[in-house]
PDB file of N, CA and C in Angstrom:
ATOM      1  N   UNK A   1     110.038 109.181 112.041  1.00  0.00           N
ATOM      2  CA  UNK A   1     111.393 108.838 111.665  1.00  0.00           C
ATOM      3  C   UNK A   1     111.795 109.720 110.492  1.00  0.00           C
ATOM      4  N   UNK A   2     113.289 110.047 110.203  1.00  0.00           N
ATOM      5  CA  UNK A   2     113.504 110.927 109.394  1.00  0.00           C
ATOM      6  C   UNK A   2     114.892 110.550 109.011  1.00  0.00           C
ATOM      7  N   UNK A   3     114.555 110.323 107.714  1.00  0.00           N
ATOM      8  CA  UNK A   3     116.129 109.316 107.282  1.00  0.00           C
ATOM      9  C   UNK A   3     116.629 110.336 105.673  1.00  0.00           C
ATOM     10  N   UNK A   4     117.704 110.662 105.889  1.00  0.00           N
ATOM     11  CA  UNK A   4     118.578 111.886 105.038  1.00  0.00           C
ATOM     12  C   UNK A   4     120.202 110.793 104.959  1.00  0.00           C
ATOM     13  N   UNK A   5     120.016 110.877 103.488  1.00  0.00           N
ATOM     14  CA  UNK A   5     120.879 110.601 102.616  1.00  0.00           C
ATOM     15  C   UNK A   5     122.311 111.777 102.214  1.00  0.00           C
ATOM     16  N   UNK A   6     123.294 111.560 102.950  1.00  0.00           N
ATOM     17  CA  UNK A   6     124.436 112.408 103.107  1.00  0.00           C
ATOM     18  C   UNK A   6     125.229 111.782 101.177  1.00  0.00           C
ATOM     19  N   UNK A   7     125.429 112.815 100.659  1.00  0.00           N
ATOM     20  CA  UNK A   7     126.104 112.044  99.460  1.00  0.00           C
ATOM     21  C   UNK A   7     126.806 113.364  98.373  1.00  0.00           C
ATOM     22  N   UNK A   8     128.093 112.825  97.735  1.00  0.00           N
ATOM     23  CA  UNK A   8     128.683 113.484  97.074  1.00  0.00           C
ATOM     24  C   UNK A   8     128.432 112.844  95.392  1.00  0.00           C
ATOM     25  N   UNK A   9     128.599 114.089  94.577  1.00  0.00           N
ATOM     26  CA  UNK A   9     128.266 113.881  93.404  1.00  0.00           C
ATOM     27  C   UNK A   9     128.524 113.087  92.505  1.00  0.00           C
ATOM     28  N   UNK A  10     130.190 112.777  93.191  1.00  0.00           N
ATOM     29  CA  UNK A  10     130.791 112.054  92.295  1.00  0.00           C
ATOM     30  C   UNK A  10     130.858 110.693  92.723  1.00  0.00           C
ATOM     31  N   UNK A  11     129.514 110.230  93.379  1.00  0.00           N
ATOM     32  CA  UNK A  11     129.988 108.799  94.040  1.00  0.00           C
ATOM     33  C   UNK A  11     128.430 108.653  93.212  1.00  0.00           C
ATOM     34  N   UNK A  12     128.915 107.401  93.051  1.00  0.00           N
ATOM     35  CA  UNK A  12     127.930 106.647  92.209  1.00  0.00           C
ATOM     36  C   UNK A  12     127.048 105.828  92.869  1.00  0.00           C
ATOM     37  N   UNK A  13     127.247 105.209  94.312  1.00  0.00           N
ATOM     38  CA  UNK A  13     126.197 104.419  94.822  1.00  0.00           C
ATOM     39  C   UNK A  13     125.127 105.308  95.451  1.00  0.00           C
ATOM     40  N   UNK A  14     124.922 106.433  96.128  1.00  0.00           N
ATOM     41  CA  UNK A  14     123.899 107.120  96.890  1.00  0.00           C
ATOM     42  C   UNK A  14     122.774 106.805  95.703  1.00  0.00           C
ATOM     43  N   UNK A  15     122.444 106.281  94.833  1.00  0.00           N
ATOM     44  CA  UNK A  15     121.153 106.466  94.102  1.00  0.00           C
ATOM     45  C   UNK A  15     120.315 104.827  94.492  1.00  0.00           C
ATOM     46  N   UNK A  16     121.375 104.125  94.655  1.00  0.00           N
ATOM     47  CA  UNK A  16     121.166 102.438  94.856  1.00  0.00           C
ATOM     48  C   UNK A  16     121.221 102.725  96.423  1.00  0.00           C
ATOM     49  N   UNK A  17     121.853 103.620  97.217  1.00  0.00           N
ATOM     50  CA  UNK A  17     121.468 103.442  98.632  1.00  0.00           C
ATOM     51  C   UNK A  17     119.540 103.925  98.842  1.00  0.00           C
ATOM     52  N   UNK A  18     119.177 105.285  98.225  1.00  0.00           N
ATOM     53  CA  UNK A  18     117.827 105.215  98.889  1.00  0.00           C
ATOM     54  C   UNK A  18     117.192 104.554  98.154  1.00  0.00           C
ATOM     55  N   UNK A  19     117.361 103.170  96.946  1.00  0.00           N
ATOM     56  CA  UNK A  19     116.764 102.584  96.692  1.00  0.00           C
ATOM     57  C   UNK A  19     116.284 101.774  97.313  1.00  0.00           C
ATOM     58  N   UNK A  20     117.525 101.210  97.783  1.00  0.00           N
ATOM     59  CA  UNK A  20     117.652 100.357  99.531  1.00  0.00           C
ATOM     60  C   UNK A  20     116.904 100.477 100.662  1.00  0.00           C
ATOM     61  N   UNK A  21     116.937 101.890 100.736  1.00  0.00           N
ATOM     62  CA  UNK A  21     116.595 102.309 101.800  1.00  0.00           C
ATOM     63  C   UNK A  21     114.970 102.079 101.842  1.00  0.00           C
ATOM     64  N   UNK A  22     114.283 103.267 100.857  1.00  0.00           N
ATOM     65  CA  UNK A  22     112.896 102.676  99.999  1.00  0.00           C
ATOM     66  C   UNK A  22     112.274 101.562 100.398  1.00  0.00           C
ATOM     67  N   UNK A  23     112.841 100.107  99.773  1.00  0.00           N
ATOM     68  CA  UNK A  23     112.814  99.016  99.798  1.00  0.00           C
ATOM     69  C   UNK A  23     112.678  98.324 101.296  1.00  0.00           C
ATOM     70  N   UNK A  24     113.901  98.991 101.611  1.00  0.00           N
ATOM     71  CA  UNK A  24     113.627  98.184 103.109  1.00  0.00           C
ATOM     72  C   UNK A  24     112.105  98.719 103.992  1.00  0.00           C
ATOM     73  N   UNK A  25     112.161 100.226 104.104  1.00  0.00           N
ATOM     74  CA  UNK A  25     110.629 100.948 104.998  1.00  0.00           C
ATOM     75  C   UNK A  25     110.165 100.044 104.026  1.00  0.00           C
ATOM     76  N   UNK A  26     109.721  99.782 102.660  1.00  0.00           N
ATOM     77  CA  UNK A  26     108.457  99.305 102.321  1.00  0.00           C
ATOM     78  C   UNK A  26     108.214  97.968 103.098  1.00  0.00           C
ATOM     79  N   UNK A  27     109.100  97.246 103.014  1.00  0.00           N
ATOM     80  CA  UNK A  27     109.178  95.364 103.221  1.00  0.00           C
ATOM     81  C   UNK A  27     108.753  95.545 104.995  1.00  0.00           C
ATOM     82  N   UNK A  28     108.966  96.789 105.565  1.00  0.00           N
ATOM     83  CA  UNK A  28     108.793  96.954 106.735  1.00  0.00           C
ATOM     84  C   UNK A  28     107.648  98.152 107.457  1.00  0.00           C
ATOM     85  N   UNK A  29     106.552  97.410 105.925  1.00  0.00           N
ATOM     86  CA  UNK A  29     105.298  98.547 106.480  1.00  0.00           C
ATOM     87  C   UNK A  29     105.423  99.892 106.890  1.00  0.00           C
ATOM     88  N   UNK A  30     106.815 100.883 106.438  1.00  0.00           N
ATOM     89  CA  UNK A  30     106.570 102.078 106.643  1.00  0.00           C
ATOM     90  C   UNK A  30     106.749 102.893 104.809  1.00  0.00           C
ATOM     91  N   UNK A  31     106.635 102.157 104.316  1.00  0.00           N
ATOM     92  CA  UNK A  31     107.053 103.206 102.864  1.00  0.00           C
ATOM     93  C   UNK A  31     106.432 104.263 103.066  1.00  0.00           C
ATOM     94  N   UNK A  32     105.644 104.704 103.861  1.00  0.00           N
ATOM     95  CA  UNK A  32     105.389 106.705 103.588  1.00  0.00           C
ATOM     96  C   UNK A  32     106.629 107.195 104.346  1.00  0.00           C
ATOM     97  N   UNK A  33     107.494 106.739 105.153  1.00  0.00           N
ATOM     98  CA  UNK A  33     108.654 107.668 105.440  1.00  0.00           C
ATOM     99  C   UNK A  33     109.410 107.898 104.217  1.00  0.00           C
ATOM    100  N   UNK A  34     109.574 109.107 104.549  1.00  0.00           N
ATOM    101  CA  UNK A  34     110.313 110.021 103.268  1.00  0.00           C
ATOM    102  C   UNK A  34     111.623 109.772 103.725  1.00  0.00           C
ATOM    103  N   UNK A  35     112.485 109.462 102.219  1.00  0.00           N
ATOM    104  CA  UNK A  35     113.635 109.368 102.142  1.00  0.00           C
ATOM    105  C   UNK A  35     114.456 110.742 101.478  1.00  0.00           C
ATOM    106  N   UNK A  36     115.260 111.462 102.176  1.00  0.00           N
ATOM    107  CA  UNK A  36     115.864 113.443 101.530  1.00  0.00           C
ATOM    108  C   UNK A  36     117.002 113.154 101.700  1.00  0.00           C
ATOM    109  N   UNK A  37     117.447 113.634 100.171  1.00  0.00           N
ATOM    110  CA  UNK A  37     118.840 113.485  99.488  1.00  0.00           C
ATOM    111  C   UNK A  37     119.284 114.728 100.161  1.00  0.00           C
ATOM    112  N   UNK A  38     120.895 114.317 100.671  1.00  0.00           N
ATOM    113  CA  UNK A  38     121.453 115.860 100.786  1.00  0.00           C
ATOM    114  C   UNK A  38     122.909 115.937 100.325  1.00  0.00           C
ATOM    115  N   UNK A  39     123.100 116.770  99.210  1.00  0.00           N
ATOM    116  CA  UNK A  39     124.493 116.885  98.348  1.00  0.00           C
ATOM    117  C   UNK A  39     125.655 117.850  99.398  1.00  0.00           C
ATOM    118  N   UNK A  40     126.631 117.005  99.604  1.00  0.00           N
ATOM    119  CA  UNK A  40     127.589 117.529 100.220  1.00  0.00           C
ATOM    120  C   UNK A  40     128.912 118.602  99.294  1.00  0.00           C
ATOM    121  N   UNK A  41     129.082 119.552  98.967  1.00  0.00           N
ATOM    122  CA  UNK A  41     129.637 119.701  98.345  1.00  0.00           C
ATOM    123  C   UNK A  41     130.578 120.687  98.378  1.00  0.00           C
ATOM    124  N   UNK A  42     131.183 120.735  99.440  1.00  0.00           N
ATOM    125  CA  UNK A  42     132.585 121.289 100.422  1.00  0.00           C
ATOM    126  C   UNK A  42     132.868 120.275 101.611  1.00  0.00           C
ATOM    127  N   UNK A  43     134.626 120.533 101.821  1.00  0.00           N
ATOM    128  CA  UNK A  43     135.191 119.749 102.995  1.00  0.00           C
ATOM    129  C   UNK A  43     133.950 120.236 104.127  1.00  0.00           C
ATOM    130  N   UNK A  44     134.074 121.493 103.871  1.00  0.00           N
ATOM    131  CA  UNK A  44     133.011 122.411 105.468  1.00  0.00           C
ATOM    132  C   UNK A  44     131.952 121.594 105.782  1.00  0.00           C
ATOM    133  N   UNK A  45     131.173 121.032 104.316  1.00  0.00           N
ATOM    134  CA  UNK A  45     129.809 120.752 104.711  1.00  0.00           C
ATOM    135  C   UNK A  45     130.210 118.859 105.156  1.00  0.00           C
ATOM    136  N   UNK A  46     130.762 118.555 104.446  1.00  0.00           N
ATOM    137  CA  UNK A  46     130.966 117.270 105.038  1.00  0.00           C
ATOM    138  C   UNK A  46     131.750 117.289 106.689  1.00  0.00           C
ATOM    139  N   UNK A  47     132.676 118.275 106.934  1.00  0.00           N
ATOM    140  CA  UNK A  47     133.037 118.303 108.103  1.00  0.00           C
ATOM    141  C   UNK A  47     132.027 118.911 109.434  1.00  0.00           C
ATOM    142  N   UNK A  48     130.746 119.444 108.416  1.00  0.00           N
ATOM    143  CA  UNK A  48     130.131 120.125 109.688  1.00  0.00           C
ATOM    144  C   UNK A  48     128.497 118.936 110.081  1.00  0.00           C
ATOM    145  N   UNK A  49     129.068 117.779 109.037  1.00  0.00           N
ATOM    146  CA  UNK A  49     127.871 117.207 109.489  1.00  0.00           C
ATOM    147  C   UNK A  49     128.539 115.302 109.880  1.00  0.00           C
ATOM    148  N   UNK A  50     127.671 114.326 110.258  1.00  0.00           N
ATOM    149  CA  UNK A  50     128.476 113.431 110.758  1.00  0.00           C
ATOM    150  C   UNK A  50     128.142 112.317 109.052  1.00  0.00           C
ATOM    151  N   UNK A  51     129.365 112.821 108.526  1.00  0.00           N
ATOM    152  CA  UNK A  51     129.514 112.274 107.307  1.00  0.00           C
ATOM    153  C   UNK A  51     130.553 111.461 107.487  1.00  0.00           C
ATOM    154  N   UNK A  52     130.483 110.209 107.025  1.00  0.00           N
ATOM    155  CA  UNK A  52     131.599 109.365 106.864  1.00  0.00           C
ATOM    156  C   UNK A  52     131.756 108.663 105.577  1.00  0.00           C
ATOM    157  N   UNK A  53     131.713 109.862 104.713  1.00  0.00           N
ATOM    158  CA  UNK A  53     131.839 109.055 103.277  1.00  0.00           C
ATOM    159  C   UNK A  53     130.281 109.346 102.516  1.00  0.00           C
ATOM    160  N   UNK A  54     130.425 109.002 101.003  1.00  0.00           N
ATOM    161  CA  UNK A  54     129.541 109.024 100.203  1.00  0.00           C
ATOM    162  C   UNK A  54     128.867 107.425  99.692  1.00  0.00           C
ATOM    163  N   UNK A  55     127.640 107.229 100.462  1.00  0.00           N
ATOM    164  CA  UNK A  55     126.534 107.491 101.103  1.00  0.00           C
ATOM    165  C   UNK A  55     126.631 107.327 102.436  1.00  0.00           C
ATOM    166  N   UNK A  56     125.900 108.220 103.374  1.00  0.00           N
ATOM    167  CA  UNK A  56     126.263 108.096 104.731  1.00  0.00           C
ATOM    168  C   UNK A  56     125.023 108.321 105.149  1.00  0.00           C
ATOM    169  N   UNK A  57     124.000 107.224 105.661  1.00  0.00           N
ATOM    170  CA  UNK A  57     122.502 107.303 105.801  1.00  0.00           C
ATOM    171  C   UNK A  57     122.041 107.685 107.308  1.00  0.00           C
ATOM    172  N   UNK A  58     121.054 108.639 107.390  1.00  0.00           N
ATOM    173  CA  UNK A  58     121.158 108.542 108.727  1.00  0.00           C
ATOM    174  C   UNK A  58     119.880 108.606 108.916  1.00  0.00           C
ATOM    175  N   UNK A  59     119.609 108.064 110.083  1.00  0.00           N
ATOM    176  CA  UNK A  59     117.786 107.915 110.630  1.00  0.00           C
ATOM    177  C   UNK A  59     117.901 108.835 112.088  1.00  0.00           C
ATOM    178  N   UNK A  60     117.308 109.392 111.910  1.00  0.00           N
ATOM    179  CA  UNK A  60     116.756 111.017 112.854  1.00  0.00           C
ATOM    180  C   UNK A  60     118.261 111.571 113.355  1.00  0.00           C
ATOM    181  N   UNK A  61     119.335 111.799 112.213  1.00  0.00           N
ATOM    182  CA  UNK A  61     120.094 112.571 111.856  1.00  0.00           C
ATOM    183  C   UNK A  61     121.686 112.045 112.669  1.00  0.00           C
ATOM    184  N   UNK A  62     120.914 110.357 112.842  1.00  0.00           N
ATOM    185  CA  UNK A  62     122.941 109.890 113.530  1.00  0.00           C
ATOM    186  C   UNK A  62     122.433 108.856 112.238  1.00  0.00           C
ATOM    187  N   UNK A  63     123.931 108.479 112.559  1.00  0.00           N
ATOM    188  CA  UNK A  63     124.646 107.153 110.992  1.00  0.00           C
ATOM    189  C   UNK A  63     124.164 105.829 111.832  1.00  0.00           C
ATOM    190  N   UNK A  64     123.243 105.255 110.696  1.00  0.00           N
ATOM    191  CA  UNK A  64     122.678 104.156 110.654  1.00  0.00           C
ATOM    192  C   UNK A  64     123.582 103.334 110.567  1.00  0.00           C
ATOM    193  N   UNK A  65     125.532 103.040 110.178  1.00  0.00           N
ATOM    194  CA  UNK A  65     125.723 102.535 110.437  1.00  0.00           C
ATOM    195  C   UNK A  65     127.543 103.355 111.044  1.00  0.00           C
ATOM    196  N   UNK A  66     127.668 103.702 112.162  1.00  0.00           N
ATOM    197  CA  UNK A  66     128.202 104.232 113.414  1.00  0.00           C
ATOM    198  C   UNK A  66     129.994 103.646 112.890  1.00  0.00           C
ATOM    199  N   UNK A  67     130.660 105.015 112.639  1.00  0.00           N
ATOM    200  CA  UNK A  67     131.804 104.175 112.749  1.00  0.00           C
ATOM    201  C   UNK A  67     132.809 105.513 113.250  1.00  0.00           C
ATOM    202  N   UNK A  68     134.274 105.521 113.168  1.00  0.00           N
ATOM    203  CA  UNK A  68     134.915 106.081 113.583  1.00  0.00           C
ATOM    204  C   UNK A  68     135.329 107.034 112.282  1.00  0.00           C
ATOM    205  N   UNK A  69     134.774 106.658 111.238  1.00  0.00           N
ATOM    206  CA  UNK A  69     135.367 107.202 109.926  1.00  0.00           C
ATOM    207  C   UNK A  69     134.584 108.869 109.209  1.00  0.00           C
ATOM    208  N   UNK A  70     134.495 109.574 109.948  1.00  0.00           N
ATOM    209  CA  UNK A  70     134.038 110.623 110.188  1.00  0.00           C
ATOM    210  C   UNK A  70     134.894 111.363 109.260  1.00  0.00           C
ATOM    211  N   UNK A  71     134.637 111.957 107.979  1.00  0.00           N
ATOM    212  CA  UNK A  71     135.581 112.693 107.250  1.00  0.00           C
ATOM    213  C   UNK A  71     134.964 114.202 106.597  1.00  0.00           C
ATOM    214  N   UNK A  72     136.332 115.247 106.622  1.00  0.00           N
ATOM    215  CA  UNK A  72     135.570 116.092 105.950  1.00  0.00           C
ATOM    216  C   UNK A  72     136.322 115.663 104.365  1.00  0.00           C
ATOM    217  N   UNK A  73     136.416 114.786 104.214  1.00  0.00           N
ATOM    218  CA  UNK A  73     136.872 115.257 102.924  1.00  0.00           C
ATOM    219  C   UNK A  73     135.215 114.321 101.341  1.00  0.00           C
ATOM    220  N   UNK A  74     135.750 114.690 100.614  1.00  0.00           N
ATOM    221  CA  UNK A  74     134.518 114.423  99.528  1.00  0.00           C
ATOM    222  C   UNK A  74     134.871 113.152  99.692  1.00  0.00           C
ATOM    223  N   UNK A  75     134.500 112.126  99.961  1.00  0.00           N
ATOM    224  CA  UNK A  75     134.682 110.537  99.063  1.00  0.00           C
ATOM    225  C   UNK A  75     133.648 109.895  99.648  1.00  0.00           C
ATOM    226  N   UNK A  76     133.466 108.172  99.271  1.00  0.00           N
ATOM    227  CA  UNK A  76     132.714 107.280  98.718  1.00  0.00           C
ATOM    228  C   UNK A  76     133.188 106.822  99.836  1.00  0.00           C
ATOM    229  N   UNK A  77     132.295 105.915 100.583  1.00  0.00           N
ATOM    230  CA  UNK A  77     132.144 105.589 101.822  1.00  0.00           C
ATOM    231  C   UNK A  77     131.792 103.908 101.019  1.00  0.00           C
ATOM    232  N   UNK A  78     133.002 102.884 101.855  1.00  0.00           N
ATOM    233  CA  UNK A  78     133.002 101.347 101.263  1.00  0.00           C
ATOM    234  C   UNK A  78     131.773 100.915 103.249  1.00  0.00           C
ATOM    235  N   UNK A  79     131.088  99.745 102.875  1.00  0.00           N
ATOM    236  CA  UNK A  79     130.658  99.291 103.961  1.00  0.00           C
ATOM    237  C   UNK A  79     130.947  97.591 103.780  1.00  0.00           C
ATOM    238  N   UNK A  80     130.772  97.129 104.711  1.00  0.00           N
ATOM    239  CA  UNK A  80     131.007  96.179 104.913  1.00  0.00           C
ATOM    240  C   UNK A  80     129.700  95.215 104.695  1.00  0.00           C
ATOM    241  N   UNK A  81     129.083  94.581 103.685  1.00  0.00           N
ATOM    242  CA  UNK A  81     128.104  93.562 103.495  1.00  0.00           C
ATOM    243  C   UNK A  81     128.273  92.785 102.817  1.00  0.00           C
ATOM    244  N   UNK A  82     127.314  91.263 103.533  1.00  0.00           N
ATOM    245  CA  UNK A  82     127.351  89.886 103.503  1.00  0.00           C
ATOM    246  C   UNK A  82     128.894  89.506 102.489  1.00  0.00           C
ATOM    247  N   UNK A  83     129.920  90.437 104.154  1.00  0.00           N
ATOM    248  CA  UNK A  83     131.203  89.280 103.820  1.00  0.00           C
ATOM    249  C   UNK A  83     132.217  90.093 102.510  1.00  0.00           C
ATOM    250  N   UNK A  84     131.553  91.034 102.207  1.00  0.00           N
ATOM    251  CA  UNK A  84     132.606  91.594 101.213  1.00  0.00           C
ATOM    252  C   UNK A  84     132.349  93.710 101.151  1.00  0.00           C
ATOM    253  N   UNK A  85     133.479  93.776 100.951  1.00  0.00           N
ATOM    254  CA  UNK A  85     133.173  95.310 100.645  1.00  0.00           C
ATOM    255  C   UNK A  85     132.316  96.397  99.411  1.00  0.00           C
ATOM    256  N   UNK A  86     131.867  97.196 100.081  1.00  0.00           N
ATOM    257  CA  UNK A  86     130.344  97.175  98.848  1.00  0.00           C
ATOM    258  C   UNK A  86     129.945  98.981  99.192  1.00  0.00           C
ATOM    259  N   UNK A  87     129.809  99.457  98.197  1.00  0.00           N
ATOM    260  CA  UNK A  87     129.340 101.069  98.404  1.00  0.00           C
ATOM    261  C   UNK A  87     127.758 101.346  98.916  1.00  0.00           C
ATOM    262  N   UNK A  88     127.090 100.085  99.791  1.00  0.00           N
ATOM    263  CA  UNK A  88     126.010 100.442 100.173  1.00  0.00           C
ATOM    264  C   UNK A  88     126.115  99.367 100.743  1.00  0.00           C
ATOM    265  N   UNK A  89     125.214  99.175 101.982  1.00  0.00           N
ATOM    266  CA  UNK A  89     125.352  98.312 102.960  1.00  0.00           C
ATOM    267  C   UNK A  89     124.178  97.528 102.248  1.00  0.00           C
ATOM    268  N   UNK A  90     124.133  96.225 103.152  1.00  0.00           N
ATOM    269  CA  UNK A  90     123.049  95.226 102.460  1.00  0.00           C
ATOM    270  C   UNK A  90     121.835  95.490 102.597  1.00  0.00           C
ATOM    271  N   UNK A  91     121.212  95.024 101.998  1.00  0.00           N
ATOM    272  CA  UNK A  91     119.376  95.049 102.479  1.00  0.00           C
ATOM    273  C   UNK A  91     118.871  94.613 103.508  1.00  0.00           C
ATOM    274  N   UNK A  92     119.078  93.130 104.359  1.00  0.00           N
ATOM    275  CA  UNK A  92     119.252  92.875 105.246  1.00  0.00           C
ATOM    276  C   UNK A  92     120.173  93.932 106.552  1.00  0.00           C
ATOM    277  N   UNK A  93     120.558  93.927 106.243  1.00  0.00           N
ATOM    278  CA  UNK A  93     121.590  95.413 106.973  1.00  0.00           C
ATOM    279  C   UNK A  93     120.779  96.649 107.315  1.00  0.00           C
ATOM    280  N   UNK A  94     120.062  96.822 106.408  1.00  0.00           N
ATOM    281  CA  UNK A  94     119.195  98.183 106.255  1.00  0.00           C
ATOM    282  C   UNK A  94     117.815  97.874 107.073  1.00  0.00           C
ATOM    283  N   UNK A  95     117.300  96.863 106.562  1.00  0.00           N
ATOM    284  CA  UNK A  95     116.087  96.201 107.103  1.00  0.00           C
ATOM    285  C   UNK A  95     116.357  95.743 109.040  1.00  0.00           C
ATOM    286  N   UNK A  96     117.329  95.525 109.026  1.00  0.00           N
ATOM    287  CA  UNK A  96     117.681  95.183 110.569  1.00  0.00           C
ATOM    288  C   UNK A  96     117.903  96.845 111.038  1.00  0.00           C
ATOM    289  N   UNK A  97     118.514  97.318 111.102  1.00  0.00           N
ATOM    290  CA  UNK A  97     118.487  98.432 111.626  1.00  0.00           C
ATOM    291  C   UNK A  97     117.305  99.162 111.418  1.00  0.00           C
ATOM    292  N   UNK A  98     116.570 100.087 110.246  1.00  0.00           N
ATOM    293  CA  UNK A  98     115.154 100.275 110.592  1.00  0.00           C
ATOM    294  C   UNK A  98     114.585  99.670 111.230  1.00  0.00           C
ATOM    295  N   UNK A  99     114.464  98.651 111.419  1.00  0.00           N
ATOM    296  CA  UNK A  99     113.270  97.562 112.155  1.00  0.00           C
ATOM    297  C   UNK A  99     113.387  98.120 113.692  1.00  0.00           C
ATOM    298  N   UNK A 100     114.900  97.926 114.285  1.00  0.00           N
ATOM    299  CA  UNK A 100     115.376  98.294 115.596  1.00  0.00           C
ATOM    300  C   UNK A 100     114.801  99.811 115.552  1.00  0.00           C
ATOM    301  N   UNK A 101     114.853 101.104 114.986  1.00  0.00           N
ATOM    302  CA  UNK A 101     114.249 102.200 115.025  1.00  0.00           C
ATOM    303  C   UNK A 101     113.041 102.248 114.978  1.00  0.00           C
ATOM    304  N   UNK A 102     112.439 101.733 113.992  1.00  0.00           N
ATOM    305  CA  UNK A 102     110.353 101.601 114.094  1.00  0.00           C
ATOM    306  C   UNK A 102     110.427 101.150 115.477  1.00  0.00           C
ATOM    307  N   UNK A 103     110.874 100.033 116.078  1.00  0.00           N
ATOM    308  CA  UNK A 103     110.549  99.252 117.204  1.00  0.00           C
ATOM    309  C   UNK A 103     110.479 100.611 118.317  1.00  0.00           C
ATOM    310  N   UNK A 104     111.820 101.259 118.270  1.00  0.00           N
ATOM    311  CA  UNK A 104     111.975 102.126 119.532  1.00  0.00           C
ATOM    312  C   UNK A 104     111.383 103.700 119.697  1.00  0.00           C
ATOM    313  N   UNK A 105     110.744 103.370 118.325  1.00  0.00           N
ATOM    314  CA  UNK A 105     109.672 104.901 118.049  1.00  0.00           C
ATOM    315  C   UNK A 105     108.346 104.541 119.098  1.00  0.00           C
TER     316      UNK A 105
END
C-alpha cells in the first residue's frame, strides 16, 4: 500500500492529516506503511494530479475520500466528519477506509 499526502503550504491541517493517517495504519497493525508528503505548489501541479484541496490523501495514488471537487487551484480541502465540517476527515473515517484497502490487498 502506498499512501501520499497531496498538500499546500499554506494549509494548516496536512500535518494533523498524516498524523491521522499514522495513527490509523498503527491501530490497524500496519504502521510500517510509509506515509510521503507531497507539496503542491502551482495550479499545474495541483491540476495535473487528482487533488481536491489541501489535504487530499490518497492510498495507491486515488483519493481516499472520492469526490467531484477536483481543483487546480491552491486551497484547503473542508471534509465532512462526525456531522460537522473539519480540514481532515475523522479517525474513524480513516481507519474504515484503510481497513477496506489492507482487506483488498
Amino acid at each position: 500500500m502506498e499512501i501520499e499526502i497531496l498538500h499546500i503550504e499554506a494549509c494548516p491541517n496536512w500535518p494533523e492529516a498524516g498524523r491521522l493517517v499514522s495513527r490509523a495504519l498503527e491501530e490497524l497493525g500496519a504502521g510500517d506503511v510509509p506515509v510521503r508528503f507531497t507539496l503542491i505548489t502551482t495550479p499545474g501541479d495541483a491540476a495535473s494530479r487528482p487533488f481536491a484541496g489541501s489535504p487530499t490523501i490518497l492510498v495507491d495514488g486515488v483519493d481516499a475520500f472520492p469526490t467531484d471537487a477536483a481543483t487546480g487551484e491552491l486551497a484547503c480541502r473542508v471534509y465532512r466528519a462526525e456531522g460537522r465540517l473539519s480540514g481532515t476527515p475523522s479517525l474513524p473515517d480513516l481507519r474504515a477506509v484503510l481497513e477496506e484497502r489492507l482487506a483488498g490487498s
